[in-house]
N, C-alpha and C. Protein backbone atom coordinates (compact mmCIF):
# COMPACT_ATOMS: atom_id res chain seq x y z
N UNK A 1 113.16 93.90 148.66
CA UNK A 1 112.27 93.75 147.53
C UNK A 1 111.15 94.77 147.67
N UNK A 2 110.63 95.59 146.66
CA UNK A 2 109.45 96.32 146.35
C UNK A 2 108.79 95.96 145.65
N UNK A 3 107.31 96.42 146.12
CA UNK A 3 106.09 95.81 145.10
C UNK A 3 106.28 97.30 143.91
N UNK A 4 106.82 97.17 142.90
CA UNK A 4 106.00 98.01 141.95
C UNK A 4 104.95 98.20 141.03
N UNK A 5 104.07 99.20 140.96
CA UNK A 5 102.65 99.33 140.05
C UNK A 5 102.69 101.15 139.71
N UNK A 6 102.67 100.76 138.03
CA UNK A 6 102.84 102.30 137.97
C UNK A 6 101.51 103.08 137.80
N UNK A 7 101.51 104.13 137.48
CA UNK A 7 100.69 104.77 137.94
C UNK A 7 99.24 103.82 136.79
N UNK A 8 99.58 104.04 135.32
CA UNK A 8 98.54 103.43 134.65
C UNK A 8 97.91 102.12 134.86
N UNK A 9 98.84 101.30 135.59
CA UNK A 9 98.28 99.88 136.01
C UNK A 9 97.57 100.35 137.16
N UNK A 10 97.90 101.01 138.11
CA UNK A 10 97.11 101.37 139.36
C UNK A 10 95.83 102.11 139.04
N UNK A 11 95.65 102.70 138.16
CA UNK A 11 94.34 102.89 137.69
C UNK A 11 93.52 101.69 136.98
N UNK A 12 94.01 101.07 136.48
CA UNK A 12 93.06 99.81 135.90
C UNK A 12 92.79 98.97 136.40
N UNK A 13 94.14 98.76 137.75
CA UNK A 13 93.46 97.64 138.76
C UNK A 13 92.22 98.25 139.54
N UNK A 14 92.27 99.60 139.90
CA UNK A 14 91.11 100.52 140.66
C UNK A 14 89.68 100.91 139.61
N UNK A 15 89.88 100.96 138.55
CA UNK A 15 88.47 101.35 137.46
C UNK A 15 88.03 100.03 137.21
N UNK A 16 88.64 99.11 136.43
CA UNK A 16 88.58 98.21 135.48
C UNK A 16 88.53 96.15 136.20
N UNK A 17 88.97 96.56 137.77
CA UNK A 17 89.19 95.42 138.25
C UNK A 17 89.08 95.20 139.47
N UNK A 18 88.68 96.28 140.21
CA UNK A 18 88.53 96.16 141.46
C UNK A 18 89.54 95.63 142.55
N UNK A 19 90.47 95.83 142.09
CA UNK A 19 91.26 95.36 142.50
C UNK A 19 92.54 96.58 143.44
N UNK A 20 93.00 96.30 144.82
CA UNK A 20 93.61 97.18 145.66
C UNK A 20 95.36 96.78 146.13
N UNK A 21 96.11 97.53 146.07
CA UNK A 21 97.70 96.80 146.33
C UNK A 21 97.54 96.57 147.69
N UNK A 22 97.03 96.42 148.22
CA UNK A 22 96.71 95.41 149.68
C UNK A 22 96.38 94.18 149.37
N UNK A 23 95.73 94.18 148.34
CA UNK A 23 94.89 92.75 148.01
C UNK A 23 96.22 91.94 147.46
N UNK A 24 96.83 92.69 146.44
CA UNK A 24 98.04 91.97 145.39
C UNK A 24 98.74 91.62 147.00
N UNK A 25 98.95 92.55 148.03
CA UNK A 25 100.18 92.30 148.83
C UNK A 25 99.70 91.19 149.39
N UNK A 26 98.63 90.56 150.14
CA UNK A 26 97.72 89.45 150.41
C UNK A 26 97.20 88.07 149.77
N UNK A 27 97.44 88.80 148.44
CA UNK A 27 97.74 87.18 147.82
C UNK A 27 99.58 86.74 148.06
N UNK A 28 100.32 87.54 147.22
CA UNK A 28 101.46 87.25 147.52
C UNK A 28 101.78 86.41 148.88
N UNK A 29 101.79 86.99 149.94
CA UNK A 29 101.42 86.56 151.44
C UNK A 29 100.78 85.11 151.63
N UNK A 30 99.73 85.07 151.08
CA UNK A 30 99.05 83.90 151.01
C UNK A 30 99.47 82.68 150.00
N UNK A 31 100.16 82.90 149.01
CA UNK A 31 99.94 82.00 148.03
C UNK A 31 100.79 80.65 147.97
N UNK A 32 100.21 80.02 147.97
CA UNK A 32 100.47 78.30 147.96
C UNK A 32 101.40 77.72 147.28
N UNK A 33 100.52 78.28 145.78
CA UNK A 33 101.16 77.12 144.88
C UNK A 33 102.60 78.19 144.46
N UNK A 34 102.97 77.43 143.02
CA UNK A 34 103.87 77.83 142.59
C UNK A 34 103.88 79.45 141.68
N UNK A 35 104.64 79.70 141.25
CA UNK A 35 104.39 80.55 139.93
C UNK A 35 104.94 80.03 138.84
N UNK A 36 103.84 80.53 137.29
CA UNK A 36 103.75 80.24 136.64
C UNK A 36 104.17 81.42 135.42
N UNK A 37 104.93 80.59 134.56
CA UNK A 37 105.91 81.72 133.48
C UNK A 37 104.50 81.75 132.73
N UNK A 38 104.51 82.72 131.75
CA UNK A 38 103.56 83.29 130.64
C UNK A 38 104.14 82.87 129.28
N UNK A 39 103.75 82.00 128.54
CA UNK A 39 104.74 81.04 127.49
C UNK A 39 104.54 81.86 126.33
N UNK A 40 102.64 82.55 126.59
CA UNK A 40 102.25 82.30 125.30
C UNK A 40 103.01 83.65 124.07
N UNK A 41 103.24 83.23 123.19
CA UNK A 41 104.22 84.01 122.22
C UNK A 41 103.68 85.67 122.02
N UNK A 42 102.52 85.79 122.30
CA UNK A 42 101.78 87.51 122.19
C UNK A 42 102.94 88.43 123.71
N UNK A 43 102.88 87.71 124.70
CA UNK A 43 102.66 87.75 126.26
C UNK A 43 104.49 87.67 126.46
N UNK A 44 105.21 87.25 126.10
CA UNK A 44 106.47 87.54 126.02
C UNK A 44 107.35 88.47 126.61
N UNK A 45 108.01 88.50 127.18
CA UNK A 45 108.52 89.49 127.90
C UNK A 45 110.15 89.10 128.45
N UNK A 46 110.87 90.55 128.45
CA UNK A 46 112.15 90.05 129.31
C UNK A 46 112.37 91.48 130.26
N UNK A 47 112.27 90.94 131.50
CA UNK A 47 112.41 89.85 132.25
C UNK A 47 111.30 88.88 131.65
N UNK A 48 111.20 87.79 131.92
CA UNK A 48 109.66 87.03 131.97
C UNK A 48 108.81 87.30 133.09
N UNK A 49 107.48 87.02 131.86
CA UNK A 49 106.43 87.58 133.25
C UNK A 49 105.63 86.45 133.37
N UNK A 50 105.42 86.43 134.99
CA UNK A 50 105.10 85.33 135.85
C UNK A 50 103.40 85.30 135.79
N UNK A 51 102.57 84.38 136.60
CA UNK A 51 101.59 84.46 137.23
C UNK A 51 101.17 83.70 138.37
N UNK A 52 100.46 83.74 139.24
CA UNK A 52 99.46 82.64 140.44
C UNK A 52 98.11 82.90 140.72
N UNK A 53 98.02 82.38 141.09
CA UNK A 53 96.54 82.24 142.11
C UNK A 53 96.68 82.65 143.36
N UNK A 54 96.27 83.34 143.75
CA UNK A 54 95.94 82.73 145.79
C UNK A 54 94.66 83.81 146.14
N UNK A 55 94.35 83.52 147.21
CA UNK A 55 93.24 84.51 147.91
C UNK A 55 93.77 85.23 148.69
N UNK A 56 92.85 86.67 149.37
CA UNK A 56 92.99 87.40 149.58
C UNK A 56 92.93 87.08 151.16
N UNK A 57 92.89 87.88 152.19
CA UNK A 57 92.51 87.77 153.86
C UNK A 57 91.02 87.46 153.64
N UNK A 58 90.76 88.21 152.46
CA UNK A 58 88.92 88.26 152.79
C UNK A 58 88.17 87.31 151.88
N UNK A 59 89.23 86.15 151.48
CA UNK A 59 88.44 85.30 150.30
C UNK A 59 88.15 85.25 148.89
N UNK A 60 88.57 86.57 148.75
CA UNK A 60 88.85 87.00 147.12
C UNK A 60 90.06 86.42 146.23
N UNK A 61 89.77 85.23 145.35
CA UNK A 61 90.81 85.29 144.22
C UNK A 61 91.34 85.93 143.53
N UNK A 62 92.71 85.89 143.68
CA UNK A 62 92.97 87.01 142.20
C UNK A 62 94.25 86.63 141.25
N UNK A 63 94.18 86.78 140.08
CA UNK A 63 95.21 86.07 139.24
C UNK A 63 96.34 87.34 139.78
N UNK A 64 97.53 87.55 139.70
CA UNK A 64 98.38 88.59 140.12
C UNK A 64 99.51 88.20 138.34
N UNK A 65 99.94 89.17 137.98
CA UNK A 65 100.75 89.03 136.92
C UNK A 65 101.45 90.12 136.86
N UNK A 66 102.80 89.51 137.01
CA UNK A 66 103.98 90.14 137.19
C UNK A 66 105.30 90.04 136.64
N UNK A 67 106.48 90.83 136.69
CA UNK A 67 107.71 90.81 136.27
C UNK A 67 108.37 90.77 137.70
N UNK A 68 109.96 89.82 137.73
CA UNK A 68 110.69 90.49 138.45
C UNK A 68 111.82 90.79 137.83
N UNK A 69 112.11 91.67 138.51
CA UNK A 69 113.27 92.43 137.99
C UNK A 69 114.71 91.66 139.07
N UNK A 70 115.30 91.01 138.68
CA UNK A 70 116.56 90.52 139.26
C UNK A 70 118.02 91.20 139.77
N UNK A 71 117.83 92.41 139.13
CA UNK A 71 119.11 92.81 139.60
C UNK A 71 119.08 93.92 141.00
N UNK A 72 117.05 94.52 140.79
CA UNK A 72 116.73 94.90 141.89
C UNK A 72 116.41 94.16 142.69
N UNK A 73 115.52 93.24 142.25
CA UNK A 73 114.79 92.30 143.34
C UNK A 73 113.41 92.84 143.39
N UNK A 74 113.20 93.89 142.17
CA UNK A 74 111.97 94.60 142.84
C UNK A 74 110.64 94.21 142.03
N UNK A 75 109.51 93.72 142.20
CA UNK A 75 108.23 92.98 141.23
C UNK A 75 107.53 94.32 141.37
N UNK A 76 107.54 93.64 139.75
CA UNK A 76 106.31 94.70 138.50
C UNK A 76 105.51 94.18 138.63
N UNK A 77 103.95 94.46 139.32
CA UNK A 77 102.58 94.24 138.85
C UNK A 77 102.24 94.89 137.79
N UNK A 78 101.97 93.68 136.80
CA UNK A 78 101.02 94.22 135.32
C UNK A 78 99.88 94.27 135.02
N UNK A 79 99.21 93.28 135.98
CA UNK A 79 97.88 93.59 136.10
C UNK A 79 97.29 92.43 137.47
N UNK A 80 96.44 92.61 137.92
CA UNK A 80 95.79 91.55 138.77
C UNK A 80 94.23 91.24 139.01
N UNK A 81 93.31 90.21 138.68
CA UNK A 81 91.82 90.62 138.92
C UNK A 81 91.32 89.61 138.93
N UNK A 82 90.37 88.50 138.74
CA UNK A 82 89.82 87.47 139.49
C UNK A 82 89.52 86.83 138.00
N UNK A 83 90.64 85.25 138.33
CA UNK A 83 90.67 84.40 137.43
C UNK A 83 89.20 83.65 136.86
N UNK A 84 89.15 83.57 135.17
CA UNK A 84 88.39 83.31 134.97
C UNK A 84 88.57 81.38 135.01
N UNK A 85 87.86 80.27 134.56
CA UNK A 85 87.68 79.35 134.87
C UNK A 85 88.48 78.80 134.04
N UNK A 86 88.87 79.42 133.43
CA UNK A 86 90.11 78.14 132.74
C UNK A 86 91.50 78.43 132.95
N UNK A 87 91.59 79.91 133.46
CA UNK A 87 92.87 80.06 134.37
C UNK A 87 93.26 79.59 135.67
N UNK A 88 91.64 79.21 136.07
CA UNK A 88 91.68 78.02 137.70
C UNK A 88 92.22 76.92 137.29
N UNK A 89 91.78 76.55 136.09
CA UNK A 89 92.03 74.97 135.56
C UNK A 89 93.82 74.96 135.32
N UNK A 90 94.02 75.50 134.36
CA UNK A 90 95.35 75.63 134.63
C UNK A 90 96.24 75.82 135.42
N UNK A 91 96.09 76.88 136.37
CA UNK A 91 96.41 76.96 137.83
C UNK A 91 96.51 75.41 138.64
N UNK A 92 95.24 74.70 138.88
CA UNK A 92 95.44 73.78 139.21
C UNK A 92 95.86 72.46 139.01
N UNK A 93 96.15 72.54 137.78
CA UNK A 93 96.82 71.55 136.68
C UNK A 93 98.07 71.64 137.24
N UNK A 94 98.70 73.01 136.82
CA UNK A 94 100.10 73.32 136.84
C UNK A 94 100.95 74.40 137.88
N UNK A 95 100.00 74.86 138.53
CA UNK A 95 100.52 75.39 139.72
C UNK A 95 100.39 74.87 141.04
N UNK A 96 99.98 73.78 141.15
CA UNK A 96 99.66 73.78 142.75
C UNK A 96 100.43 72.02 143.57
């Protein structure tokens, strides 16, 4: 399995979100609960695209949102950056 992030997402996680593919690789690593499909009808996607929660080594939350690709095995990061409070709520509703 490979983490993929193309080049334009890797700039927006680095300008726009602070966010580093060490960190995505560290939640992954870390994460607890489950993952969670993306229902809502704008957000749609095939493959379907997933989401979670988890923290980082250093304590940092971060929502991670992704595709996998099944026939590679290989996950699309689409974006990742620190859940706002009603994506915790849900998270903990339904992911954990």
């Amino acid at each position: 399995m490979a983490l993929r992030i193309s080049a334009k997402v890797r700039k927006k996680l680095a300008n726009e979100h602070g966010v580093t593919e060490d960190e995505i690789i560290q939640c992954f690593a870390n994460r607890c609960g489950k993952v969670l499909m993306d229902t809502r009808e704008g957000n749609k996607t095939d493959p379907p695209t997933w989401w979670f929660i988890a923290e980082t080594d250093h304590g940092k939350f971060l929502k991670i949102v992704f595709m996998h690709d099944v026939e590679t095995n290989d996950i699309h990061i689409k974006t990742a950056y620190e859940p706002n409070s009603t994506e915790k709520y849900l998270y903990q509703q339904h992911g954990m």
